[in-house]
N, C-alpha and C. Protein backbone atom coordinates (compact mmCIF):
# COMPACT_ATOMS: atom_id res chain seq x y z
N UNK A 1 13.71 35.73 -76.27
CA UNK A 1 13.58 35.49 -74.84
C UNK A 1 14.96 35.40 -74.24
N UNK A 2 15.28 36.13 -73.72
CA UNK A 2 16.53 36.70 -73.34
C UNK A 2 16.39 36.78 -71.81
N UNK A 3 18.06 37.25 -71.19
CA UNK A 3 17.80 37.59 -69.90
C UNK A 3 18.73 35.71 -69.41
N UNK A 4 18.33 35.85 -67.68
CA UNK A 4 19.39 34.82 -67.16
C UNK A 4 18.11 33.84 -66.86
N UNK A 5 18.85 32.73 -67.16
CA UNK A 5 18.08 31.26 -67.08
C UNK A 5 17.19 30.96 -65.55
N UNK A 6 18.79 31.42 -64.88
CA UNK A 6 18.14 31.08 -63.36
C UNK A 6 17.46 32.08 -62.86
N UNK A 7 17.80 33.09 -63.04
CA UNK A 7 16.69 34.06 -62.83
C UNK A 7 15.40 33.88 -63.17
N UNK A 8 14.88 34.04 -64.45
CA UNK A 8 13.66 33.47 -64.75
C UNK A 8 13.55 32.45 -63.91
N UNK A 9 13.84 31.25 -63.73
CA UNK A 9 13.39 30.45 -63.36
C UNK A 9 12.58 30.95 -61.40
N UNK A 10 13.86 31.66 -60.97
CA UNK A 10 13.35 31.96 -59.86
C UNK A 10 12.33 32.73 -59.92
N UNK A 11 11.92 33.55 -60.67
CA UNK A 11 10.77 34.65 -60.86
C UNK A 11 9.63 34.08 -61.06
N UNK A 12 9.56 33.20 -61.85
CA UNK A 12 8.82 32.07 -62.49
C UNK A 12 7.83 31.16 -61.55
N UNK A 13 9.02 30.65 -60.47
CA UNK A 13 8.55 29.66 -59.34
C UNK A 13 8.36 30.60 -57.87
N UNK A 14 8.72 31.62 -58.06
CA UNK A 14 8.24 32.52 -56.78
C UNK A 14 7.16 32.73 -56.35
N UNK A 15 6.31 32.96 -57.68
CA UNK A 15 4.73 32.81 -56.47
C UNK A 15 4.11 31.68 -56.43
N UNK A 16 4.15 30.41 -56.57
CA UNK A 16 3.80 29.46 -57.08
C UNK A 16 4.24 28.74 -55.46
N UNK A 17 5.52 28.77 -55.31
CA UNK A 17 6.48 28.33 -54.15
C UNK A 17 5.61 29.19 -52.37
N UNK A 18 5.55 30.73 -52.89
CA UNK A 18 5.20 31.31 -51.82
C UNK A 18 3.74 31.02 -51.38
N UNK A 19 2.76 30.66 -52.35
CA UNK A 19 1.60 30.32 -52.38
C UNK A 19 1.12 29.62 -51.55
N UNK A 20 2.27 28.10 -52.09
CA UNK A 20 2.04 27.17 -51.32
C UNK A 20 2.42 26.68 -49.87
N UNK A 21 3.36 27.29 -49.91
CA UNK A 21 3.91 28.05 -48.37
C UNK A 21 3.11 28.56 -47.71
N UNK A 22 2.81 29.63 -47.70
CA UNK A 22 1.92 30.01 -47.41
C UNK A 22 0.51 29.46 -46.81
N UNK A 23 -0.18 28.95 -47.57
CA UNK A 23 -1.26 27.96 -47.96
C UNK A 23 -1.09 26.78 -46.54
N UNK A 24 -0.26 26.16 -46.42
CA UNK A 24 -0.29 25.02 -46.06
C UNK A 24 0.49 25.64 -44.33
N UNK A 25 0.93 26.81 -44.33
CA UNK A 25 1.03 27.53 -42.99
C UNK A 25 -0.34 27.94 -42.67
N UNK A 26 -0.93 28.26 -43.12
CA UNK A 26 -2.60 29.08 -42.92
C UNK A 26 -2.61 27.55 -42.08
N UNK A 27 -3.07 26.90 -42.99
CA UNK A 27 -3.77 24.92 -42.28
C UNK A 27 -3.32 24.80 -41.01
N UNK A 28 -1.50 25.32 -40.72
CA UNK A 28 -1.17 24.98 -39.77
C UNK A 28 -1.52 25.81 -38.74
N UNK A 29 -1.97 27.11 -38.88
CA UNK A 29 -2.47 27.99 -38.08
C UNK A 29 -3.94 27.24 -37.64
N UNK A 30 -4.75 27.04 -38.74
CA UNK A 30 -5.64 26.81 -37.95
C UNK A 30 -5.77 25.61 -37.38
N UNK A 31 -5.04 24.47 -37.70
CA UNK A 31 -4.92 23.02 -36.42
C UNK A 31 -4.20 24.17 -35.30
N UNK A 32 -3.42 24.83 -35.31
CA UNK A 32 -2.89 25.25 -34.42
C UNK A 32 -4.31 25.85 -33.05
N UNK A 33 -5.15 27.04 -33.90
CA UNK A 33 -6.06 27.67 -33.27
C UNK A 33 -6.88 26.46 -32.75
N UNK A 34 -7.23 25.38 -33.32
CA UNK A 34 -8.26 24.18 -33.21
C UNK A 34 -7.52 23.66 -31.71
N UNK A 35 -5.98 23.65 -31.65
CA UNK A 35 -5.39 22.38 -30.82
C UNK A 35 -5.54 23.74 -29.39
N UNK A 36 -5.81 24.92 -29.53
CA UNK A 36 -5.71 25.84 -28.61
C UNK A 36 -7.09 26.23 -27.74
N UNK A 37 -7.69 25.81 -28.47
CA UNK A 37 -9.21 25.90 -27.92
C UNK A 37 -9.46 24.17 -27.33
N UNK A 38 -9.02 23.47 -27.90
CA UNK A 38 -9.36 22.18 -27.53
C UNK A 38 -8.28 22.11 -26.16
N UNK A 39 -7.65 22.61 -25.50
CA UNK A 39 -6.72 22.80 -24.66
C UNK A 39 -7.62 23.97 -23.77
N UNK A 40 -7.88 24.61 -23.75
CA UNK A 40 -8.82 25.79 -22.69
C UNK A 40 -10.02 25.27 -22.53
N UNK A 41 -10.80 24.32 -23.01
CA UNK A 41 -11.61 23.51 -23.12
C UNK A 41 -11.86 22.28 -22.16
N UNK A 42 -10.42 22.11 -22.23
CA UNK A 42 -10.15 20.93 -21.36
C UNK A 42 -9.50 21.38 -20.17
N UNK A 43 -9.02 22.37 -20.16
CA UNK A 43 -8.80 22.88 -18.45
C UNK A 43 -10.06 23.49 -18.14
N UNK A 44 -10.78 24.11 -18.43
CA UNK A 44 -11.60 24.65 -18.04
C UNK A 44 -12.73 23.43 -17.58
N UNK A 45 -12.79 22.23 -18.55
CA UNK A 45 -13.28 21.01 -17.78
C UNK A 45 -12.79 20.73 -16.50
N UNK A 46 -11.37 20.52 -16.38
CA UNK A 46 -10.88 20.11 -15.36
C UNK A 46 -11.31 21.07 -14.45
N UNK A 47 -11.34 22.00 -14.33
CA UNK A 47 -11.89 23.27 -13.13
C UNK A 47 -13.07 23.41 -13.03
N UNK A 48 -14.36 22.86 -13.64
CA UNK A 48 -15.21 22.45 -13.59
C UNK A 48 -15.74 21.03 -12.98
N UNK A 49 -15.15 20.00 -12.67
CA UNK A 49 -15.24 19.25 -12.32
C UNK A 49 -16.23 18.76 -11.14
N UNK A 50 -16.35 20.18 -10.00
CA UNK A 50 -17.34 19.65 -9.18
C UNK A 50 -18.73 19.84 -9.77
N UNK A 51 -18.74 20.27 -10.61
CA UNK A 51 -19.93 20.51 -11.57
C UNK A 51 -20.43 19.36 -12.63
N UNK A 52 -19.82 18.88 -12.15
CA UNK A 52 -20.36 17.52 -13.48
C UNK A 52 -19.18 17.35 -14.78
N UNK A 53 -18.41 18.11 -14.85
CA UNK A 53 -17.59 18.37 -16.38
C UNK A 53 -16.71 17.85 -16.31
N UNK A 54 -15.74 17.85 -16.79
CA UNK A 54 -14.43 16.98 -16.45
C UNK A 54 -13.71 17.65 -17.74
N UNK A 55 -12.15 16.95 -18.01
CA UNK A 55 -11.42 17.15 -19.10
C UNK A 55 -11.62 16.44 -20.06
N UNK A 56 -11.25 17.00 -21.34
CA UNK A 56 -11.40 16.25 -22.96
C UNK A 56 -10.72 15.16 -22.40
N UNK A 57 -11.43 13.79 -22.88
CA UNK A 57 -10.54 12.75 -22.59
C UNK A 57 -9.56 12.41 -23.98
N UNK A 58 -8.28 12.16 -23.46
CA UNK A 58 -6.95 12.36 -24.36
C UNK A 58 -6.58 13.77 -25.50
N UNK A 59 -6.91 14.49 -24.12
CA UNK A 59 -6.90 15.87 -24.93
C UNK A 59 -5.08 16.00 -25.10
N UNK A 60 -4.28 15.47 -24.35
CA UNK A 60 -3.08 15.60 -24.55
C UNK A 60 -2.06 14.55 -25.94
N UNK A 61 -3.07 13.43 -26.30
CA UNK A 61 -2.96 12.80 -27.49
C UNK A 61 -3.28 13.16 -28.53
N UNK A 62 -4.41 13.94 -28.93
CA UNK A 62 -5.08 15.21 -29.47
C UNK A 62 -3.80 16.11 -29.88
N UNK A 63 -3.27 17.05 -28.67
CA UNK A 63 -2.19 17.98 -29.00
C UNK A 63 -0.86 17.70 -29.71
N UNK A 64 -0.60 16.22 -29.02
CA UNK A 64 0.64 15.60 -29.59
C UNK A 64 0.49 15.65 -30.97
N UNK A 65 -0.67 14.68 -31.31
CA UNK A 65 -0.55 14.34 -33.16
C UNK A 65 -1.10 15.66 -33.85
N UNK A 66 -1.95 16.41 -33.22
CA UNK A 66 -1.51 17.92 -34.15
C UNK A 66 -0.81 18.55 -34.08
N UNK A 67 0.22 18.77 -33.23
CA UNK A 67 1.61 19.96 -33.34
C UNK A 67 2.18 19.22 -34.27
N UNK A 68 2.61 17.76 -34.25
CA UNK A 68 3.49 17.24 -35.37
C UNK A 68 2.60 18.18 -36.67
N UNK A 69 1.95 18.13 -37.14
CA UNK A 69 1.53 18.38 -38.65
C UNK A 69 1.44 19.98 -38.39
N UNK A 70 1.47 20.88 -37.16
CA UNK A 70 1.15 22.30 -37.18
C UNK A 70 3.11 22.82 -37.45
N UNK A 71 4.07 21.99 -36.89
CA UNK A 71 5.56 22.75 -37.03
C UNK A 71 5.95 21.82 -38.76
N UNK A 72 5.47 20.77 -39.39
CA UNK A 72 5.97 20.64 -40.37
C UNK A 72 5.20 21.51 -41.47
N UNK A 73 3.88 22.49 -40.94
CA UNK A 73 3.16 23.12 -42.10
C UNK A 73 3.88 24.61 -41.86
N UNK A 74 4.34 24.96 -40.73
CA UNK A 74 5.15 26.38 -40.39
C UNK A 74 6.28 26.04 -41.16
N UNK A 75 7.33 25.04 -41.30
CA UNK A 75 8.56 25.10 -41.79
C UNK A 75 8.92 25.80 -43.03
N UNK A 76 8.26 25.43 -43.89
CA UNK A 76 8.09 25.64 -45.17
C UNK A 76 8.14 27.35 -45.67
N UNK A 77 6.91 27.93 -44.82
CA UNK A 77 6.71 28.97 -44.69
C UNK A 77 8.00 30.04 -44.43
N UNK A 78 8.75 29.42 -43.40
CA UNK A 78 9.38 29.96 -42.14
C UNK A 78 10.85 30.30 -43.46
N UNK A 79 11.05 29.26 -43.65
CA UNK A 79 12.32 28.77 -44.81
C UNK A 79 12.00 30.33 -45.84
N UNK A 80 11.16 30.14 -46.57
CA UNK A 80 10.46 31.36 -47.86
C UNK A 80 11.10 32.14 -47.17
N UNK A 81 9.99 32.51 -46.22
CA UNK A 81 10.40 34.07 -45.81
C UNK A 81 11.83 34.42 -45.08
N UNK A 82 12.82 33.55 -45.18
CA UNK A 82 13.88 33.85 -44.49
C UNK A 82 13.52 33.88 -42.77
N UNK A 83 13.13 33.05 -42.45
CA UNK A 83 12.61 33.38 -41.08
C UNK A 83 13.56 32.48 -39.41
N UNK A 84 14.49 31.83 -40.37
CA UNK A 84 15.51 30.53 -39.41
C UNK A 84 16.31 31.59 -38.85
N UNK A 85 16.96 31.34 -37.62
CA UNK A 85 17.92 31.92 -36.85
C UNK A 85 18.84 32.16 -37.36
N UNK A 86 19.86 33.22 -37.82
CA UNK A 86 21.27 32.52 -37.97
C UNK A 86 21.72 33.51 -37.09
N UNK A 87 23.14 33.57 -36.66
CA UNK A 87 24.54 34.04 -35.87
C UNK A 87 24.81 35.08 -37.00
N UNK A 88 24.90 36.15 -37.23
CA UNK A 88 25.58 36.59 -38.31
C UNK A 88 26.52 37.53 -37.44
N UNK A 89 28.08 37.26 -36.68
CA UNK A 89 28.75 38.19 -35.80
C UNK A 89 29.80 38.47 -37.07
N UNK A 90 30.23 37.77 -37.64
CA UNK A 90 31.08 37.84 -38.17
C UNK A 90 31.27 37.66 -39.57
N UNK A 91 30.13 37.41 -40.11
CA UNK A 91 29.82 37.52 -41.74
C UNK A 91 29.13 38.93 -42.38
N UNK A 92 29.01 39.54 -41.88
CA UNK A 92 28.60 41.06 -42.07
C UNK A 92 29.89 41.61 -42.00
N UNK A 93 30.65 41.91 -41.91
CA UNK A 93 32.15 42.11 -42.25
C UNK A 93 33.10 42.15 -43.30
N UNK A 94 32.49 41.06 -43.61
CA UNK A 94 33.28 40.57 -44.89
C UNK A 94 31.91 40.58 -46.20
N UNK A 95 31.35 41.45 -46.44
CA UNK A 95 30.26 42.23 -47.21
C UNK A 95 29.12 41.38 -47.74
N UNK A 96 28.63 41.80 -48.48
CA UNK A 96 27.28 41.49 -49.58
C UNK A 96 28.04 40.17 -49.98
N UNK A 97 28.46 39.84 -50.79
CA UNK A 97 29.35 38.84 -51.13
C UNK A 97 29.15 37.73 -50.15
N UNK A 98 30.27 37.77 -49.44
CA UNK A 98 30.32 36.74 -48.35
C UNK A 98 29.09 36.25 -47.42
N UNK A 99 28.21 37.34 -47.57
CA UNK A 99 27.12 37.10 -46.70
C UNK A 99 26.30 36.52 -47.74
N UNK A 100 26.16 36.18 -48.58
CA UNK A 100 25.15 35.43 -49.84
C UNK A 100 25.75 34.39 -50.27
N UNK A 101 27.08 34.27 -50.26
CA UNK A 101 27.75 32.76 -50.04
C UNK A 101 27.69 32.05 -49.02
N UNK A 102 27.31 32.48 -47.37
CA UNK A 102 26.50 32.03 -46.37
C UNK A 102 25.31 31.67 -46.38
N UNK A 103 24.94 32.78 -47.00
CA UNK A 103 22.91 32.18 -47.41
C UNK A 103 23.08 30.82 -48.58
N UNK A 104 23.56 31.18 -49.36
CA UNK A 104 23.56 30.18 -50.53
C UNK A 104 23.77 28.52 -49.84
N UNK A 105 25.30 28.53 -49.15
CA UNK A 105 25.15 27.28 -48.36
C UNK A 105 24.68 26.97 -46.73
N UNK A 106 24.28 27.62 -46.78
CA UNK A 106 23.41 27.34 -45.30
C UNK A 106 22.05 26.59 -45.96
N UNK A 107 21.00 27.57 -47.11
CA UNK A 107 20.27 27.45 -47.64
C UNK A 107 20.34 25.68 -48.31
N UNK A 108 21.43 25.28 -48.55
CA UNK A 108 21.86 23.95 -49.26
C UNK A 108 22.21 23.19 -48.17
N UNK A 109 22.61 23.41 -47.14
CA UNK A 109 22.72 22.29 -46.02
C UNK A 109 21.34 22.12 -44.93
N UNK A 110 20.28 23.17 -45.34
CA UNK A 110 19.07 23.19 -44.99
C UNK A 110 18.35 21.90 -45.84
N UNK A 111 18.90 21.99 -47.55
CA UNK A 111 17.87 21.73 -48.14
C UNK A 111 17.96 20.20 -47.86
N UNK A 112 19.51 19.48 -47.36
CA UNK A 112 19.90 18.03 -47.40
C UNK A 112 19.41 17.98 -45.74
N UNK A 113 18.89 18.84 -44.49
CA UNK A 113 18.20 18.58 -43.50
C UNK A 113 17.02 18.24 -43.63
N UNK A 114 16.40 19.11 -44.62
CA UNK A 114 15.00 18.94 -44.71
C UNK A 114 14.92 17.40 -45.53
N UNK A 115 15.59 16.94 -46.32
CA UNK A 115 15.02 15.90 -47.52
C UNK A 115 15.46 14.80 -45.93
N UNK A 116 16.79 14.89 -45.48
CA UNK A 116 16.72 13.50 -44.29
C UNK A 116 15.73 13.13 -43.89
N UNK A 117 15.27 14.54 -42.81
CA UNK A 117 13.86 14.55 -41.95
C UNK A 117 12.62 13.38 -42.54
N UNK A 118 12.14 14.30 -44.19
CA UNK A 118 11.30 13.98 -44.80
C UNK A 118 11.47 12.61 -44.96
N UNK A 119 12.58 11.93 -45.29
CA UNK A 119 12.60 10.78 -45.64
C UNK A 119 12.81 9.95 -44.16
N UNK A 120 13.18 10.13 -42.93
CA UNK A 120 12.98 9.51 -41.81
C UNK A 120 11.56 9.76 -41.77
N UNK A 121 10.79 10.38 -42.25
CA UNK A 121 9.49 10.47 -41.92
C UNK A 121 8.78 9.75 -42.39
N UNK A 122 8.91 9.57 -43.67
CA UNK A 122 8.32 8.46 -44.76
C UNK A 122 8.41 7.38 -44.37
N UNK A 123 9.76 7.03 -43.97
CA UNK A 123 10.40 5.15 -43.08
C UNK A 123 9.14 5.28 -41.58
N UNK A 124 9.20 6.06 -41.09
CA UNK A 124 8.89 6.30 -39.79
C UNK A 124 7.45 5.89 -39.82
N UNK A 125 6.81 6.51 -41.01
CA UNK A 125 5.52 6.39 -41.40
C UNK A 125 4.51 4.55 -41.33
N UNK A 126 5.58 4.30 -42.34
CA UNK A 126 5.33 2.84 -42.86
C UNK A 126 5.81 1.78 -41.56
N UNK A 127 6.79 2.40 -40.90
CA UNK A 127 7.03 1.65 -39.87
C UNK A 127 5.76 1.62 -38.51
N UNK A 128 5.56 2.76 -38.52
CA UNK A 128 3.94 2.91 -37.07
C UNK A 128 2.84 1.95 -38.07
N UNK A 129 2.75 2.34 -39.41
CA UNK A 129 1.51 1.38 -40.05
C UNK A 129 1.69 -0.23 -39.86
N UNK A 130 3.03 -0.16 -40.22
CA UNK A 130 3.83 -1.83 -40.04
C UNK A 130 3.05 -2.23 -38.68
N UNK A 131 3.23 -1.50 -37.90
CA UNK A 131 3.18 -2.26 -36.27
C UNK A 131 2.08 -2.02 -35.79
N UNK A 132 1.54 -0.93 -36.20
CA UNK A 132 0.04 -0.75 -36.05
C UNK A 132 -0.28 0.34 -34.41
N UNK A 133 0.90 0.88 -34.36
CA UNK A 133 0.73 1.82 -32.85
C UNK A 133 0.15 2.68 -33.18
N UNK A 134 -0.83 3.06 -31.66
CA UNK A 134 -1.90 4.08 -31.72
C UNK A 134 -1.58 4.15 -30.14
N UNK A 135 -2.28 5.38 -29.74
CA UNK A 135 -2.21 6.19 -28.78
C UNK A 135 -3.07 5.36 -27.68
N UNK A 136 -2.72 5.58 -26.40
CA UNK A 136 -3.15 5.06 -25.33
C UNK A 136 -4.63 5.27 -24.65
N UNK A 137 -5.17 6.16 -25.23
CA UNK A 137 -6.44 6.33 -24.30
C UNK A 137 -7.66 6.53 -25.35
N UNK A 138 -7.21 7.27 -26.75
CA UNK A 138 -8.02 7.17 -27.51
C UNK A 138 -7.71 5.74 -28.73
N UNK A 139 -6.55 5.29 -28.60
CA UNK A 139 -6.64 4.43 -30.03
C UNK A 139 -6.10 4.92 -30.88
N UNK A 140 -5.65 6.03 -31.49
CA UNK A 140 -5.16 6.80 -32.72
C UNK A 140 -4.47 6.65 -33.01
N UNK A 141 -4.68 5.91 -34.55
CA UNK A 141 -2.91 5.27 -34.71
C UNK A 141 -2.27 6.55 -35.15
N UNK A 142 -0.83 6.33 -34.38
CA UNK A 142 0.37 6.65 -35.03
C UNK A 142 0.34 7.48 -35.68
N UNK A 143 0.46 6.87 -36.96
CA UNK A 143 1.06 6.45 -38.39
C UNK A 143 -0.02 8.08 -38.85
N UNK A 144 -1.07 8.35 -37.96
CA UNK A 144 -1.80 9.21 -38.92
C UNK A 144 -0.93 10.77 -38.63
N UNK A 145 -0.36 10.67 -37.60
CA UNK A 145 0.40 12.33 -37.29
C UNK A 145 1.63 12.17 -38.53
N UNK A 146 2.50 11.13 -38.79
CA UNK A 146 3.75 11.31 -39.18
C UNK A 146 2.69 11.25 -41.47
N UNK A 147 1.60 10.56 -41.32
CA UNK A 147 1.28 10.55 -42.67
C UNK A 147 0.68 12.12 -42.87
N UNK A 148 0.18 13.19 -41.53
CA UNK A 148 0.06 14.52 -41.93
C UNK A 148 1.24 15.58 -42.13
N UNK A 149 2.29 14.71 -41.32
CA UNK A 149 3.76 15.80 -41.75
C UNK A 149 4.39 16.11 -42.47
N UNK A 150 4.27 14.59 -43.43
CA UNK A 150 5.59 14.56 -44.47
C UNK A 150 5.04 15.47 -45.69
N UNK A 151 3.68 15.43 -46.16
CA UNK A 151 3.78 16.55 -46.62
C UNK A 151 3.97 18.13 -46.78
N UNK A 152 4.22 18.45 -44.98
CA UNK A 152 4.83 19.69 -45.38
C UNK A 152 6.38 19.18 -44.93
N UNK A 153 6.90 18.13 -44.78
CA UNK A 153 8.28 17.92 -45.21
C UNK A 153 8.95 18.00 -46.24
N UNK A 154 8.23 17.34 -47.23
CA UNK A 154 8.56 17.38 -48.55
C UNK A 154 8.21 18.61 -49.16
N UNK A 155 7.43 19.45 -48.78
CA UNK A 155 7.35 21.23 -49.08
C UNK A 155 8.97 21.70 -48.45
N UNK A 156 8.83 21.73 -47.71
CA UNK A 156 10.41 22.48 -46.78
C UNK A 156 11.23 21.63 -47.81
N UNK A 157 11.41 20.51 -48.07
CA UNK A 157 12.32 20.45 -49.23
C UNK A 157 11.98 21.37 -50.14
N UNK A 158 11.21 21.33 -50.96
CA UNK A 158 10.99 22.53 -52.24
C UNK A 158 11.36 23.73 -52.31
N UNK A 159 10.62 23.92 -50.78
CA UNK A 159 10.58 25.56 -50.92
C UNK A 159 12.67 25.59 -50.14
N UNK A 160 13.07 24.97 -49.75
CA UNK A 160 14.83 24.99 -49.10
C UNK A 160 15.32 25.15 -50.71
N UNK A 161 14.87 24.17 -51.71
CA UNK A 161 15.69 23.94 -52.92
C UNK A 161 15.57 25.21 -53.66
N UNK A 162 14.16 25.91 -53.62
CA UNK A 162 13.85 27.45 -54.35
C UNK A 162 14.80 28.23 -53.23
N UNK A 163 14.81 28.55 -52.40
CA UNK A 163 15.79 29.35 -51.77
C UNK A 163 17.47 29.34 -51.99
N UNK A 164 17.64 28.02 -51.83
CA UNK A 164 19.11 28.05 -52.83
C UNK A 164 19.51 28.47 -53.68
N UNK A 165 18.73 28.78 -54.76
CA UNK A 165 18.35 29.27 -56.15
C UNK A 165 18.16 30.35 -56.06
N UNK A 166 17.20 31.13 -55.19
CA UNK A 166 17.56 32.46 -54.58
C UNK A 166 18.44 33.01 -54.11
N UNK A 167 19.59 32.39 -53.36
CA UNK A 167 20.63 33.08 -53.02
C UNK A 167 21.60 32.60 -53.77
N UNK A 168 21.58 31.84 -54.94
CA UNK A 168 22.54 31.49 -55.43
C UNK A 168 22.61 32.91 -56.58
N UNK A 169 21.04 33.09 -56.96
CA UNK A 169 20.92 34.04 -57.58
C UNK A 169 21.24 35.83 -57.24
N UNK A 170 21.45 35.45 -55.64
CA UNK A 170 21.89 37.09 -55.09
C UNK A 170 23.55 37.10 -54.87
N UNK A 171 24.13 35.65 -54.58
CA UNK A 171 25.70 35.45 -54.80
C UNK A 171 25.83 35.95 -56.41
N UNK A 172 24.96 35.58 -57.63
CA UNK A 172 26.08 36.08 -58.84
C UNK A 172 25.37 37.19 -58.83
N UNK A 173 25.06 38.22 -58.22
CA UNK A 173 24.44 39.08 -58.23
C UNK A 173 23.51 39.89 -59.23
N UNK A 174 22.46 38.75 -59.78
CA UNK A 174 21.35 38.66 -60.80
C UNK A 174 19.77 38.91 -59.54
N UNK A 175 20.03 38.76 -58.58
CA UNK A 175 18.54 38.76 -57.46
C UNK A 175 18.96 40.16 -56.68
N UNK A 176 17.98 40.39 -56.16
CA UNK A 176 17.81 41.25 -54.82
C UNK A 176 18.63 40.65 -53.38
N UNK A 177 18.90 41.86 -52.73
CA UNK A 177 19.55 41.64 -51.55
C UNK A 177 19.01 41.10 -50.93
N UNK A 178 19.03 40.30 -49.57
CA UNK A 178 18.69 39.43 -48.61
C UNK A 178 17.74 40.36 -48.05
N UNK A 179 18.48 41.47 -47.33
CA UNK A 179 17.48 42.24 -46.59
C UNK A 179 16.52 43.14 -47.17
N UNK A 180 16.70 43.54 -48.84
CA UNK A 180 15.13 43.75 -49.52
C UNK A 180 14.42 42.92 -49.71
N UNK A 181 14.75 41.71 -49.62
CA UNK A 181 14.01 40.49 -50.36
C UNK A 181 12.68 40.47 -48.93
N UNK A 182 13.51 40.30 -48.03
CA UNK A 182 12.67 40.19 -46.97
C UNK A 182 12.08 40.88 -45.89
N UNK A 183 11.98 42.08 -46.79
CA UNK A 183 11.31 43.12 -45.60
C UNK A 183 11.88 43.99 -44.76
N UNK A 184 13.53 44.09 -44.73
CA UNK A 184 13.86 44.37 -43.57
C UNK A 184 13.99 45.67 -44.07
């Protein structure tokens, strides 16, 4: 059993990583589709109104605590597929090389953003349970949006730490290029 360590390893954890990525973006699609209908629903109450209907009551408390858990289940995803913004004016210049020593630590100062987040999230968590806050019109505590995020926080860690490993693996030039890797 031959061949490069980290390589395997990345080959190894690639579909496993993308899976779950994946997977837990789908979820966020569909709270997403759920929080989008429950929103046309509720205007369309409101424009109904001389009719007897009215709006979802705390349909806007509703939206709040599901986008939190719909952008921490996209992150993850977003990270895999290479999908974050970057500036590249002036690192395309200086070749293949230099531009995968950009991915490599961008990819690594992602991965120490994502673990902060996650872990302000965790404190953040225990702290709404601590105090016991819930939302104003329906009651809903807190504590239940930031206890649906952190697990795709702690994914965006994983899947940030497999990407490092990926471009660490296209810096010694054992992986595929950035822009085959991802479609372009």
């Amino acid at each position: 059993m031959g061949g490069d360590p980290l390589r395997r390893l990345e080959e190894a954890l690639a579909p496993l990583v993308g899976a779950l990525a994946a997977a837990v973006a789908a979820a966020g699609g569909l709270v997403l589709l759920a929080l989008m209908v429950l929103t046309c629903v509720s205007i369309t109450g409101r424009a109904l109104l001389p009719l007897g209907l009215g709006p979802v009551p705390g349909d806007f408390e509703l939206v709040e605590l599901g986008a939190a858990f719909v952008v921490f289940s996209f992150l993850p995803w977003c990270q895999y597929r290479r999908g974050h913004v970057s500036v590249d004016l002036l690192i395309g210049a200086f070749g293949p090389r230099a531009m995968a020593l950009a991915a490599t630590a961008g990819n690594l100062l992602l991965t120490l953003a994502f673990a902060l987040i996650a872990w302000r999230l965790w404190e953040g968590l225990f702290d709404k349970l601590r105090f016991g806050q819930s939302s104003f019109i329906l009651a809903v505590p807190v504590w239940w949006a930031y206890a649906a995020s952190v697990p795709g926080a702690v994914l965006a860690v994983a899947v940030s730490l497999f990407t490092a490993l990926r471009s660490l693996n296209e810096l010694r030039g054992a992986g595929e290029p950035a822009a085959l890797a991802s479609g372009e």
